[in-house]
C-alpha atoms as a PDB file:
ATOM      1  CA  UNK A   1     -28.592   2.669 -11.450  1.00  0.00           C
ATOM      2  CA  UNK A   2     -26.388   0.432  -9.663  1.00  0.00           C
ATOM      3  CA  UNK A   3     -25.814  -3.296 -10.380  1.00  0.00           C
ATOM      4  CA  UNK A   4     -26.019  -5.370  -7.431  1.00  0.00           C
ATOM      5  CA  UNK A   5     -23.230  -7.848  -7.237  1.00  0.00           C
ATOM      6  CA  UNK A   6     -23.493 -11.858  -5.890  1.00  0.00           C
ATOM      7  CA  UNK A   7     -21.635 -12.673  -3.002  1.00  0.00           C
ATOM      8  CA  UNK A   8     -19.364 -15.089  -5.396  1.00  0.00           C
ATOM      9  CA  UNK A   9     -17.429 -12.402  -6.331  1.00  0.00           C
ATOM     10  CA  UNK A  10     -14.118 -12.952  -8.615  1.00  0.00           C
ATOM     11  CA  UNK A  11     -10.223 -10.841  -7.522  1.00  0.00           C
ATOM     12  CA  UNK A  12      -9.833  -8.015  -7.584  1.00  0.00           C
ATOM     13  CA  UNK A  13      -8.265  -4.526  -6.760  1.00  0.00           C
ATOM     14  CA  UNK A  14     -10.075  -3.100  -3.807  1.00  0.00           C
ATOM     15  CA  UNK A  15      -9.735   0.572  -3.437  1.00  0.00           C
ATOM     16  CA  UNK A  16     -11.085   2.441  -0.015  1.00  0.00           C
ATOM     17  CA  UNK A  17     -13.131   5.930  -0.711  1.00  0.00           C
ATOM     18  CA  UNK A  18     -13.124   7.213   2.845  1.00  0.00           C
ATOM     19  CA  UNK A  19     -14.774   4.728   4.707  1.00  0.00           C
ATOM     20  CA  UNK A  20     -16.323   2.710   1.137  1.00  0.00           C
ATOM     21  CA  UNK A  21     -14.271  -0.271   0.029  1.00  0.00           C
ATOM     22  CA  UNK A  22     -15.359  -0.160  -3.752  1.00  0.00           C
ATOM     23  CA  UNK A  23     -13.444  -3.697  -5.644  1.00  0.00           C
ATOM     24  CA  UNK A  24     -12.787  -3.118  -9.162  1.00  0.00           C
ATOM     25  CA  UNK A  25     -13.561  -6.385 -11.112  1.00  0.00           C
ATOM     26  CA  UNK A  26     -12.261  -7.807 -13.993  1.00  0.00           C
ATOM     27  CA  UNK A  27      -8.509  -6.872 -13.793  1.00  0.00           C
ATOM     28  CA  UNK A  28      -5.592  -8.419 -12.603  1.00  0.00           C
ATOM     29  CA  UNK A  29      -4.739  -8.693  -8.615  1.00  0.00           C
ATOM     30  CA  UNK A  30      -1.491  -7.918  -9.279  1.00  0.00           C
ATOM     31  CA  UNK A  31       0.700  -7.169 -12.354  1.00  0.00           C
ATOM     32  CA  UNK A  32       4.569  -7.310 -12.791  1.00  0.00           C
ATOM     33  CA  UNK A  33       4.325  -4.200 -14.766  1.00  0.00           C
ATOM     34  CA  UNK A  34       3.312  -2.555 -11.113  1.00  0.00           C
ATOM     35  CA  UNK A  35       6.072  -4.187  -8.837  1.00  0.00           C
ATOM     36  CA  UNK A  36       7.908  -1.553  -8.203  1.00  0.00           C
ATOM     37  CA  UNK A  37       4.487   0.584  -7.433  1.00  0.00           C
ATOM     38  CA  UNK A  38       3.865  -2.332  -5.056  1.00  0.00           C
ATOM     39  CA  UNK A  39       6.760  -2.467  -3.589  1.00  0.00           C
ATOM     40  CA  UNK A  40       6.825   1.512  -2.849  1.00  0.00           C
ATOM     41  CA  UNK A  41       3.067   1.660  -1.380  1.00  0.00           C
ATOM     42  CA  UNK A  42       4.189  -1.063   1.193  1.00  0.00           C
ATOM     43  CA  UNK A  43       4.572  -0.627   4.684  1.00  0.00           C
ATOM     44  CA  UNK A  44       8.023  -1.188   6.413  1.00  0.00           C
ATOM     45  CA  UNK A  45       7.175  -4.099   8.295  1.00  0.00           C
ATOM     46  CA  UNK A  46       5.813  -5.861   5.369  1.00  0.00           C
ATOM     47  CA  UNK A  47       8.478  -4.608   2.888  1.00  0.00           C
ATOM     48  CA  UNK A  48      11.118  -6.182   5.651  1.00  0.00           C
ATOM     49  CA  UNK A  49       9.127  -9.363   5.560  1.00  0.00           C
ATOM     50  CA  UNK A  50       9.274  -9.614   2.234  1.00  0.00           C
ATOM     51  CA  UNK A  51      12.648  -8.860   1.970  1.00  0.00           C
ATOM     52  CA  UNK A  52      13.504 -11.686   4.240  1.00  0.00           C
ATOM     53  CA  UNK A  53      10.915 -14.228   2.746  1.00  0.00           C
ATOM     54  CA  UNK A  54      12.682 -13.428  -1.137  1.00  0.00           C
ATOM     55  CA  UNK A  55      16.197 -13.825   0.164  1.00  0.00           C
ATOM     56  CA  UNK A  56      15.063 -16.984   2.022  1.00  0.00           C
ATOM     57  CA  UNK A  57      13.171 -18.863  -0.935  1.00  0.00           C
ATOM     58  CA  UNK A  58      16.281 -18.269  -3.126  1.00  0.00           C
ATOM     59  CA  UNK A  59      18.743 -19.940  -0.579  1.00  0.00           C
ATOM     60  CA  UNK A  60      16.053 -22.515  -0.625  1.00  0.00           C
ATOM     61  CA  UNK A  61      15.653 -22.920  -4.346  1.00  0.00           C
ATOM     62  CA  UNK A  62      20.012 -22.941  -4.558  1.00  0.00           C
ATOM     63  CA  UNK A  63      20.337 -24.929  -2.074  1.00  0.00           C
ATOM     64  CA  UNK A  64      18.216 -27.349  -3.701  1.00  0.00           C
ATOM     65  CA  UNK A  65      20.084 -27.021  -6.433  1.00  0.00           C
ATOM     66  CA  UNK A  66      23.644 -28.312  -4.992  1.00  0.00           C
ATOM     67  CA  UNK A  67      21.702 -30.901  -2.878  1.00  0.00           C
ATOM     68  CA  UNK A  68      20.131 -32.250  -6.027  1.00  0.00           C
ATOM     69  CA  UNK A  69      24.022 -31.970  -7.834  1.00  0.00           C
ATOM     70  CA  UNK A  70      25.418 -35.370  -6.368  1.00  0.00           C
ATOM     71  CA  UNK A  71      28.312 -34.108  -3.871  1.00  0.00           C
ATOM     72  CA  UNK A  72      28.448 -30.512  -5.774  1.00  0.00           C
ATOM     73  CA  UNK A  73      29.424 -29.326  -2.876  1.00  0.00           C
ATOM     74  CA  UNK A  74      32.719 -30.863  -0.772  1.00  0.00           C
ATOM     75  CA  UNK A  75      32.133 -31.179   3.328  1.00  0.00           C
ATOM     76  CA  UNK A  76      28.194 -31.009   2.175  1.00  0.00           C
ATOM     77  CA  UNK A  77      26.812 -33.494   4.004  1.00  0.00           C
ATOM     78  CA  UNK A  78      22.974 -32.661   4.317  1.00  0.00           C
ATOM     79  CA  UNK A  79      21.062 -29.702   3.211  1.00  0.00           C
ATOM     80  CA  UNK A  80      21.173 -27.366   5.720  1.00  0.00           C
ATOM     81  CA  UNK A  81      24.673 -27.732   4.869  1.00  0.00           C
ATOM     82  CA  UNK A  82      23.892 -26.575   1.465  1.00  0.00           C
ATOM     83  CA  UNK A  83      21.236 -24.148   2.510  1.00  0.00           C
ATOM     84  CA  UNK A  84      24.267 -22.056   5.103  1.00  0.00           C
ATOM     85  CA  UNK A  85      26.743 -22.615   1.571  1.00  0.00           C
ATOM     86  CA  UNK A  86      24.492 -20.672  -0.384  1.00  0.00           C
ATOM     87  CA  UNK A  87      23.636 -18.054   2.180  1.00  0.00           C
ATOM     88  CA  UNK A  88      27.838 -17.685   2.157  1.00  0.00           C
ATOM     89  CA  UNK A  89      27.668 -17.778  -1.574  1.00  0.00           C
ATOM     90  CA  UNK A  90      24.989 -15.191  -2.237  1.00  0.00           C
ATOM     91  CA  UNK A  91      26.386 -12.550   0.233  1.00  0.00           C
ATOM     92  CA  UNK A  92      29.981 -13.638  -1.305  1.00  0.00           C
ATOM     93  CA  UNK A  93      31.256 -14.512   1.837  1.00  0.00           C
ATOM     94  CA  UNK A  94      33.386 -18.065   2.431  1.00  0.00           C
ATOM     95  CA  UNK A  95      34.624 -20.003   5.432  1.00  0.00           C
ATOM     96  CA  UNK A  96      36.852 -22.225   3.542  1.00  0.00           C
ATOM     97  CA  UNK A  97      35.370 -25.442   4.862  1.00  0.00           C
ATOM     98  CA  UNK A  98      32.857 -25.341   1.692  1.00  0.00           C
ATOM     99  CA  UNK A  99      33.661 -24.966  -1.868  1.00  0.00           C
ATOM    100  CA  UNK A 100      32.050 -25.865  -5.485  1.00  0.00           C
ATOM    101  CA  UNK A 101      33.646 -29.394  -6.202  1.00  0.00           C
ATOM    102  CA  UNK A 102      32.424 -30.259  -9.284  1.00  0.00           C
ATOM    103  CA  UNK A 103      31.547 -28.527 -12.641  1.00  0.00           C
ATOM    104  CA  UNK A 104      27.859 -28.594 -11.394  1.00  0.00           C
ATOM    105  CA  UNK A 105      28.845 -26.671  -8.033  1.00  0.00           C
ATOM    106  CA  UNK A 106      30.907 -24.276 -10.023  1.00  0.00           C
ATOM    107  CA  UNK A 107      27.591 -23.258 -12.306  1.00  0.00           C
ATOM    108  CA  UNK A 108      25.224 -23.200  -9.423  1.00  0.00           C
ATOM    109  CA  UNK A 109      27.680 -20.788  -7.661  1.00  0.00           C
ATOM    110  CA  UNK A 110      28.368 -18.246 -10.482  1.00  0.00           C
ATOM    111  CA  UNK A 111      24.502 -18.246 -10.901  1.00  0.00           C
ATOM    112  CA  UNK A 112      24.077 -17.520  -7.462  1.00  0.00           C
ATOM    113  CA  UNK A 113      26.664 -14.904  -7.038  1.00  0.00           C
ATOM    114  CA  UNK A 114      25.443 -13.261 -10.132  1.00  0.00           C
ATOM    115  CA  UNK A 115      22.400 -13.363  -8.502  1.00  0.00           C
ATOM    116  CA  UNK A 116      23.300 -11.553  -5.437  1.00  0.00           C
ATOM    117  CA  UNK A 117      25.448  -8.926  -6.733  1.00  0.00           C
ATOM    118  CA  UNK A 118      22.104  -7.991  -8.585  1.00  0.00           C
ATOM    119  CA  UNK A 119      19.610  -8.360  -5.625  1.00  0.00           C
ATOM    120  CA  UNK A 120      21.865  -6.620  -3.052  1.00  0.00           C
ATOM    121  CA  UNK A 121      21.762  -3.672  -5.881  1.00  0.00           C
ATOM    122  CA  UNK A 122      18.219  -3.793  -6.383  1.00  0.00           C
ATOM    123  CA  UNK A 123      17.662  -4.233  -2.440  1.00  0.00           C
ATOM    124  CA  UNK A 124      19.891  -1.173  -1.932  1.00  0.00           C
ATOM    125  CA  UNK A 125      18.299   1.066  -4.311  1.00  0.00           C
ATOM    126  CA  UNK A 126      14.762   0.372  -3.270  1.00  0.00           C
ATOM    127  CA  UNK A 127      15.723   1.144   0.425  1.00  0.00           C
ATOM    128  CA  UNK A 128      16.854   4.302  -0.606  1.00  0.00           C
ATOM    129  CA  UNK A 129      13.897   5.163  -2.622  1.00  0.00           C
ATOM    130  CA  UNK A 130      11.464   4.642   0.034  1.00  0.00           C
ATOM    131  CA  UNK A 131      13.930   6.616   2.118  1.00  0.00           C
ATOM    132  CA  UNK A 132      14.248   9.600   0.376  1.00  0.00           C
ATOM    133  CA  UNK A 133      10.866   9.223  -0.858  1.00  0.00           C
ATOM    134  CA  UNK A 134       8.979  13.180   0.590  1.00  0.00           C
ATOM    135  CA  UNK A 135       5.827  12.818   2.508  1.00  0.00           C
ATOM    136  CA  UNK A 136       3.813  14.799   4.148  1.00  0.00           C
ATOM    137  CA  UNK A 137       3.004  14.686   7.682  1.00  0.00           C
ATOM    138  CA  UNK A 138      -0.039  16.730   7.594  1.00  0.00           C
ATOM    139  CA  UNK A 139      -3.077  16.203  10.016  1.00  0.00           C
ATOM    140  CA  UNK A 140      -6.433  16.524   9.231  1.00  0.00           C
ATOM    141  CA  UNK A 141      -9.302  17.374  11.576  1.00  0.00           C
ATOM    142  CA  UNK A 142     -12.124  14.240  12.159  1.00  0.00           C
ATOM    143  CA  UNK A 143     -14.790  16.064  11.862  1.00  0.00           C
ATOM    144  CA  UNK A 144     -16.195  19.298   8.938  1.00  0.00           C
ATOM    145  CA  UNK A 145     -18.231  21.811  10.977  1.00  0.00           C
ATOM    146  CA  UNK A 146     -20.877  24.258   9.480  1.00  0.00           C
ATOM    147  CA  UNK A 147     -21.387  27.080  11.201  1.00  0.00           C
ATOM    148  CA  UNK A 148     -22.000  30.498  10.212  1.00  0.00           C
ATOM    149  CA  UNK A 149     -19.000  32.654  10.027  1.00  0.00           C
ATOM    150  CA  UNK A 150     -19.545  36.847   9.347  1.00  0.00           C
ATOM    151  CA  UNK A 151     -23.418  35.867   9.093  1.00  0.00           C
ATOM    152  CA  UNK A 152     -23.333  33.485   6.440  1.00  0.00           C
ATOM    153  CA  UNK A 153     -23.700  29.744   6.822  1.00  0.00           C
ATOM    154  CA  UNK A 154     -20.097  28.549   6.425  1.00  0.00           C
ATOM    155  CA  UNK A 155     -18.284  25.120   5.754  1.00  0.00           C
ATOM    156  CA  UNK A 156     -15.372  24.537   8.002  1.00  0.00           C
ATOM    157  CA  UNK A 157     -12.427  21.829   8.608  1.00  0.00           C
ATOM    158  CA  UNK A 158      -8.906  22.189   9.038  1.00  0.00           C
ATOM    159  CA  UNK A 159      -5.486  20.874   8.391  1.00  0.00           C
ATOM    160  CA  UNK A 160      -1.910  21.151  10.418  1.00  0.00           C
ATOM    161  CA  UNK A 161       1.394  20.998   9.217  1.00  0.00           C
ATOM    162  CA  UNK A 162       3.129  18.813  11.632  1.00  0.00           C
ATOM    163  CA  UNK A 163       6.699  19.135  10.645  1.00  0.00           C
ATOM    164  CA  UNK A 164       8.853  22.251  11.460  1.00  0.00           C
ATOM    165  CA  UNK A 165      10.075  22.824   7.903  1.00  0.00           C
ATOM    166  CA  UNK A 166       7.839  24.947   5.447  1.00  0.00           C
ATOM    167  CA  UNK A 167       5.459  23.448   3.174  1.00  0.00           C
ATOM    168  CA  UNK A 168       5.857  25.993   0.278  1.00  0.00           C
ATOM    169  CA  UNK A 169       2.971  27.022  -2.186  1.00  0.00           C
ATOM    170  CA  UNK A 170       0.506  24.997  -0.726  1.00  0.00           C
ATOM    171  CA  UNK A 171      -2.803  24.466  -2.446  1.00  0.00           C
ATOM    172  CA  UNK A 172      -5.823  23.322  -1.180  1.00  0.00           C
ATOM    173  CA  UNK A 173      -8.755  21.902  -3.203  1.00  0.00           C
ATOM    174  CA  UNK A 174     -12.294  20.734  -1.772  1.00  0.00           C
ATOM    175  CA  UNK A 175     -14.653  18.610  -3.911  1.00  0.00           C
ATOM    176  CA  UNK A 176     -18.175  17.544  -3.076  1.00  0.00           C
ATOM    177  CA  UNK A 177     -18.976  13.766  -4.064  1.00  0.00           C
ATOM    178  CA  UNK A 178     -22.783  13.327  -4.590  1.00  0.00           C
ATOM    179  CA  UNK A 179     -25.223  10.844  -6.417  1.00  0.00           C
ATOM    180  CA  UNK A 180     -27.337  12.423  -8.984  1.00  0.00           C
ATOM    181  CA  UNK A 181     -30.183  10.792 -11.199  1.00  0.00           C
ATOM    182  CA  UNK A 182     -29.902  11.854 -14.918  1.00  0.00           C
ATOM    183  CA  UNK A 183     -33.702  12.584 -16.884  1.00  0.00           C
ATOM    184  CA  UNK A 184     -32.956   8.934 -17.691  1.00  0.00           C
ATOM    185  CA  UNK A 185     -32.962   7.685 -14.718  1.00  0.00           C
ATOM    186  CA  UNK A 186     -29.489   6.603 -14.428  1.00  0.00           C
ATOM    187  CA  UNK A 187     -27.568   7.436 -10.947  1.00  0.00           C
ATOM    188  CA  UNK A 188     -24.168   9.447 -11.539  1.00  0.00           C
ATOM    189  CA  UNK A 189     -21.544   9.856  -9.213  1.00  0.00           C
ATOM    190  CA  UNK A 190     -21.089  13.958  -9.565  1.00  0.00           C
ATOM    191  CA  UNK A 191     -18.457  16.145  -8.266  1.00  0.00           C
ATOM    192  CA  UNK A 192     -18.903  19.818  -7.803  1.00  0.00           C
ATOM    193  CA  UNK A 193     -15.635  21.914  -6.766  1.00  0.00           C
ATOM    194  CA  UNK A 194     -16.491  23.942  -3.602  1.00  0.00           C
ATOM    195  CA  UNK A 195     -15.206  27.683  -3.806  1.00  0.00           C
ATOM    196  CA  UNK A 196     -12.641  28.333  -0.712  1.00  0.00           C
ATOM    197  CA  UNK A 197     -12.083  31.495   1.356  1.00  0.00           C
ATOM    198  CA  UNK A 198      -8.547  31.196   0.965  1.00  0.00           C
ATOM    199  CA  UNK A 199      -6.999  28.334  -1.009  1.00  0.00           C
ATOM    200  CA  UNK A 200      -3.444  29.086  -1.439  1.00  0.00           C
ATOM    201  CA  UNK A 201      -0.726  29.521   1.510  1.00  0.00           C
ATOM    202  CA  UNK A 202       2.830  30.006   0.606  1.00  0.00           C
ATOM    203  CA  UNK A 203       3.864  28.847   3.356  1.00  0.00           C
ATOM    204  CA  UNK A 204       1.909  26.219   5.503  1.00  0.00           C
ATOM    205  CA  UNK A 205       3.715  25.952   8.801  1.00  0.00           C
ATOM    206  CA  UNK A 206       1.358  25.813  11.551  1.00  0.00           C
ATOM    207  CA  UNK A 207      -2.637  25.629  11.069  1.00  0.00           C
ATOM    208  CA  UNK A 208      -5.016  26.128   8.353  1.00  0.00           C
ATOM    209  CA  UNK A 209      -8.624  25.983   7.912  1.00  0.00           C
ATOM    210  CA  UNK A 210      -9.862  25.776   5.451  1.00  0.00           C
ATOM    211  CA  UNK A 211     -13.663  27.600   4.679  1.00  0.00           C
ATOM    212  CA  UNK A 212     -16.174  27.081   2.170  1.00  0.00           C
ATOM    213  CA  UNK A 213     -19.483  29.681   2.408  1.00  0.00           C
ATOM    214  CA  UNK A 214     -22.295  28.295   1.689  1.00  0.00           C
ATOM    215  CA  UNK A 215     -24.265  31.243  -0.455  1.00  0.00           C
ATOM    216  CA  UNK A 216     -26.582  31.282  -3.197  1.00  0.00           C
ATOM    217  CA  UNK A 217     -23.554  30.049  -5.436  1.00  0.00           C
ATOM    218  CA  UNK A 218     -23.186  27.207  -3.734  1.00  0.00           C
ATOM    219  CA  UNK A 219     -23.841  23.269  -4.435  1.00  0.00           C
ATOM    220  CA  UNK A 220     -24.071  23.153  -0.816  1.00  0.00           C
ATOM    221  CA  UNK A 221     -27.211  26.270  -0.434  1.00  0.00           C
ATOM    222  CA  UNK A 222     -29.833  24.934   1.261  1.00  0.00           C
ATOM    223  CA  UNK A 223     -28.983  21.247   1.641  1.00  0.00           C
ATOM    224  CA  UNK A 224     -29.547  20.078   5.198  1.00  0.00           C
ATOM    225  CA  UNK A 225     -27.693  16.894   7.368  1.00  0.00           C
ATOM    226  CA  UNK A 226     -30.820  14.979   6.486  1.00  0.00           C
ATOM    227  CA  UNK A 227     -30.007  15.430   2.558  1.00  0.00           C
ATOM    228  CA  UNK A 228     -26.249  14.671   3.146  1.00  0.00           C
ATOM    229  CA  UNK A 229     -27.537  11.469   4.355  1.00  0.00           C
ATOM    230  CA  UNK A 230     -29.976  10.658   1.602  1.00  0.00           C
ATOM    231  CA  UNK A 231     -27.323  11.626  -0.723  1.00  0.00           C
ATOM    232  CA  UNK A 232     -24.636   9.635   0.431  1.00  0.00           C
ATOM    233  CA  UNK A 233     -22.618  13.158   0.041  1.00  0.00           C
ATOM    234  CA  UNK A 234     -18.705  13.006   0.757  1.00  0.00           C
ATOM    235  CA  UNK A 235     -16.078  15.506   0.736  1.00  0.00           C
ATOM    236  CA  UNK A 236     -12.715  14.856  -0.918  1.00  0.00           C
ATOM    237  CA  UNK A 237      -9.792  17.296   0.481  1.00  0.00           C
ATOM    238  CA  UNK A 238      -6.652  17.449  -1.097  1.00  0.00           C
ATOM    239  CA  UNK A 239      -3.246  19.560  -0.477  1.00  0.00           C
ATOM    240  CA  UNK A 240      -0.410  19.696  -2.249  1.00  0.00           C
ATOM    241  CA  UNK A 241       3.073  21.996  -2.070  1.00  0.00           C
ATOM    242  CA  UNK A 242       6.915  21.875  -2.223  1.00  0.00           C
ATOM    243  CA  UNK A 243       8.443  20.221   0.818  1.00  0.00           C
ATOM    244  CA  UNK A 244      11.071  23.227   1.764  1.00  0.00           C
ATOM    245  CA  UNK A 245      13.970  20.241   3.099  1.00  0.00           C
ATOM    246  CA  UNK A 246      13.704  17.944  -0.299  1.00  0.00           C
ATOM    247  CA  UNK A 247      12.459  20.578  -2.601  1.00  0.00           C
ATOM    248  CA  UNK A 248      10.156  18.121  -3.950  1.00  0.00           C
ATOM    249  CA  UNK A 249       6.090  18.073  -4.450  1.00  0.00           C
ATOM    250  CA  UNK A 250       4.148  16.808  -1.767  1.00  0.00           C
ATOM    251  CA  UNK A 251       0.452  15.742  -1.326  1.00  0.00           C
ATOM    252  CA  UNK A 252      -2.208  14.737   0.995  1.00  0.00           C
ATOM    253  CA  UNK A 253      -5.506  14.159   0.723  1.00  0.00           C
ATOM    254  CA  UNK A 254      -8.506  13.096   3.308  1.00  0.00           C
ATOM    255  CA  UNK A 255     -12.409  12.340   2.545  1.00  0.00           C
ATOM    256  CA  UNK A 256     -15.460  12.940   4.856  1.00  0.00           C
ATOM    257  CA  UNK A 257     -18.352  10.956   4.759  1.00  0.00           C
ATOM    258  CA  UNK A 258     -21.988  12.192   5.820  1.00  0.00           C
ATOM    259  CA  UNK A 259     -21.762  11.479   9.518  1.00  0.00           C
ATOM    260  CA  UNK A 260     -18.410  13.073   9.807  1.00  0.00           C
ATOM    261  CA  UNK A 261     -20.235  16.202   9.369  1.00  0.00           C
ATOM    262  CA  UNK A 262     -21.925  18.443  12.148  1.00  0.00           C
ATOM    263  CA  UNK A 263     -24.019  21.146  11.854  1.00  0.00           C
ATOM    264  CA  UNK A 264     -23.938  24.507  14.223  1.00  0.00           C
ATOM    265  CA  UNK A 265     -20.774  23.201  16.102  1.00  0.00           C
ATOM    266  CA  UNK A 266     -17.679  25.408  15.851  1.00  0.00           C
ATOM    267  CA  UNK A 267     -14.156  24.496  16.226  1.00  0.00           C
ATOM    268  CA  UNK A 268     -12.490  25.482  19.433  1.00  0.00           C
ATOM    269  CA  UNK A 269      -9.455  27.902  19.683  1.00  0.00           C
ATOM    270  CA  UNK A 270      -6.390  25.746  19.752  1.00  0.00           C
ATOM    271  CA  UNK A 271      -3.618  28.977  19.963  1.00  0.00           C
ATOM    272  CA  UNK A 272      -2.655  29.978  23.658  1.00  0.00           C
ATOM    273  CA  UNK A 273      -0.297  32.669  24.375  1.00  0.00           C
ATOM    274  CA  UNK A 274       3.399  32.133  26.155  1.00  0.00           C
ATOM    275  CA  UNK A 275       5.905  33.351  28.074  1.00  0.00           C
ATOM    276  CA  UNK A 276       6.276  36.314  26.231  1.00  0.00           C
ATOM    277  CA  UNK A 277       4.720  38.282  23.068  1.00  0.00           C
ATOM    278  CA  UNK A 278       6.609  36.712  20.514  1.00  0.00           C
ATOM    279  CA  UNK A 279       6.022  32.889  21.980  1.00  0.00           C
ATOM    280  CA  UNK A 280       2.803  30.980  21.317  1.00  0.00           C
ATOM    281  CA  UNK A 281       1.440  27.375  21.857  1.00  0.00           C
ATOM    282  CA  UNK A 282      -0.359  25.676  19.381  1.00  0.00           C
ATOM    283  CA  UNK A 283      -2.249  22.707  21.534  1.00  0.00           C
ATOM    284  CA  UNK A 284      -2.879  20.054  18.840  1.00  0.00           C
ATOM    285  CA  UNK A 285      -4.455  17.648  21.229  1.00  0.00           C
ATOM    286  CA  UNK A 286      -7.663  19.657  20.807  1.00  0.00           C
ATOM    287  CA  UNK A 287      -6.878  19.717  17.163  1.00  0.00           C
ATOM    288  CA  UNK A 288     -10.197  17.365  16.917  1.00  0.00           C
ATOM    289  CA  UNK A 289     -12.375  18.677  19.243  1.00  0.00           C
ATOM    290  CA  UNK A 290     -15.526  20.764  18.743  1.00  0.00           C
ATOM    291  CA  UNK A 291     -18.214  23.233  20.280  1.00  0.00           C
ATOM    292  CA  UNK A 292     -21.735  24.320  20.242  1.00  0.00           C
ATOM    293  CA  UNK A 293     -22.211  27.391  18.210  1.00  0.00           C
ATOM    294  CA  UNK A 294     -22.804  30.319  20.358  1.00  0.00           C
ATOM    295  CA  UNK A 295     -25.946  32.235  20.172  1.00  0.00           C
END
């Protein structure tokens, strides 16, 4: 049975389960032990933005620092003097018209060079992390069609690889997320691993869908769109392989909620043939788009 929560609610990490924002109470927001997995899951724009924030507040908090030293600083007349000496300073770069004058200034400025030897290291390294970091670029279809398939009701959805290099050994897995009330009348979150047609390709270039039937073995036998609904049923797809340019493990992974699911709608055929036998087109515009079942 689920606890419903006040509106007053305290921080939080808020994780998103398809299209369900579920906050986890009662841990930290953020945790230095995670920075670096921060700093990794961040987009580009915002990691540049922070980059550019950090190196401003330090030139801010140095050049505090000679402003506050009593003419540390000679030709220093204000502080946006001392805020452009420290921006020379941390990227070890003088003009000559600025230097430390006094013990004070000579402190401040080790600190601060010390300081941006380390930070242009760090900076450097995490750039080239998120880099070389592999992804994969794989797209999955908006919508999971049942249909019946060789005369048996059939779970359908399907992924494309949309790189030109090889994703090697690829593995798909398909889980169905469901709510199910114990003899005790507590609700559990279940997850049932749905048998697939083919779940292996050793090498994903193109297209692949991916098929689940729906038999007498199945969690899914008999269970209509109305039941998905009361259920609050989800699917959870995942694939993982070898990226064949970094030779390094890559994954992906996609969830479908009730309403993402149609019944007796097919796919349509997304393959056209070209100039010659050995040439075909593979029209991912109508990657998404689906059809009534025929018959």
């Amino acid at each position: 049975m689920h606890m419903k929560e006040t509106s007053r609610r305290r921080p939080g990490i808020t994780v998103k389960l398809g299209k369900t924002e579920v906050t986890k109470l009662g841990v930290p927001h953020f945790d230095w032990h995670d920075a670096y997995h921060v700093i990794m899951s961040l987009t580009w724009p915002r990691f540049f933005a922070g980059a550019v924030a950090t190196y401003v507040a330090v030139n801010l908090v140095f050049a505090s620092a000679y402003f506050a030293g009593n003419h540390a600083v000679k030709n220093a007349v204000s502080f946006s003097d001392c805020f452009f000496f420290s921006v020379e300073t941390l990227a070890t770069v003088g003009y000559g018209n600025m230097s430390p004058a006094t013990f004070y200034g000579h402190c401040i400025a080790t600190a601060e060079i010390m300081t941006g030897m380390l930070s242009l290291a760090v900076t450097t390294s995490l750039v080239f992390a998120r880099f070389s970091k592999p992804t994969a670029r794989i797209l999955f279809s908006r919508i999971v069609v049942i249909t019946s398939y060789e005369g048996i009701p059939t779970l359908m959805l399907r992924v494309a690889n949309q790189r030109h290099s090889y994703i090697l050994e690829a593995v798909a897995s398909l889980v169905l997320v469901r709510d199910a009330e114990t003899t005790d009348g507590h609700s559990l979150r279940r997850f049932y691993d749905l048998k697939l047609e083919r779940a292996r390709s050793p090498m994903f270039a193109l297209t692949w869908q991916i098929m689940h039937r729906i038999d007498e073995t199945s969690p899914l036998y008999g269970v209509s769109a109305q039941q998905f609904e009361q259920g609050d049923m989800r699917l959870a797809v995942t694939i993982s392989g070898v990226d064949e340019t970094f030779a390094a493990g890559i994954t992906a992974r996609h969830d479908y909620a009730h309403e993402d699911i149609e019944f007796d709608r097919r796919f349509v055929d997304i393959f056209a043939e070209g100039d010659h036998p050995r040439h075909l087109y593979v029209n991912l515009a109508r990657f998404h788009d689906i059809q009534v079942e025929d018959g």
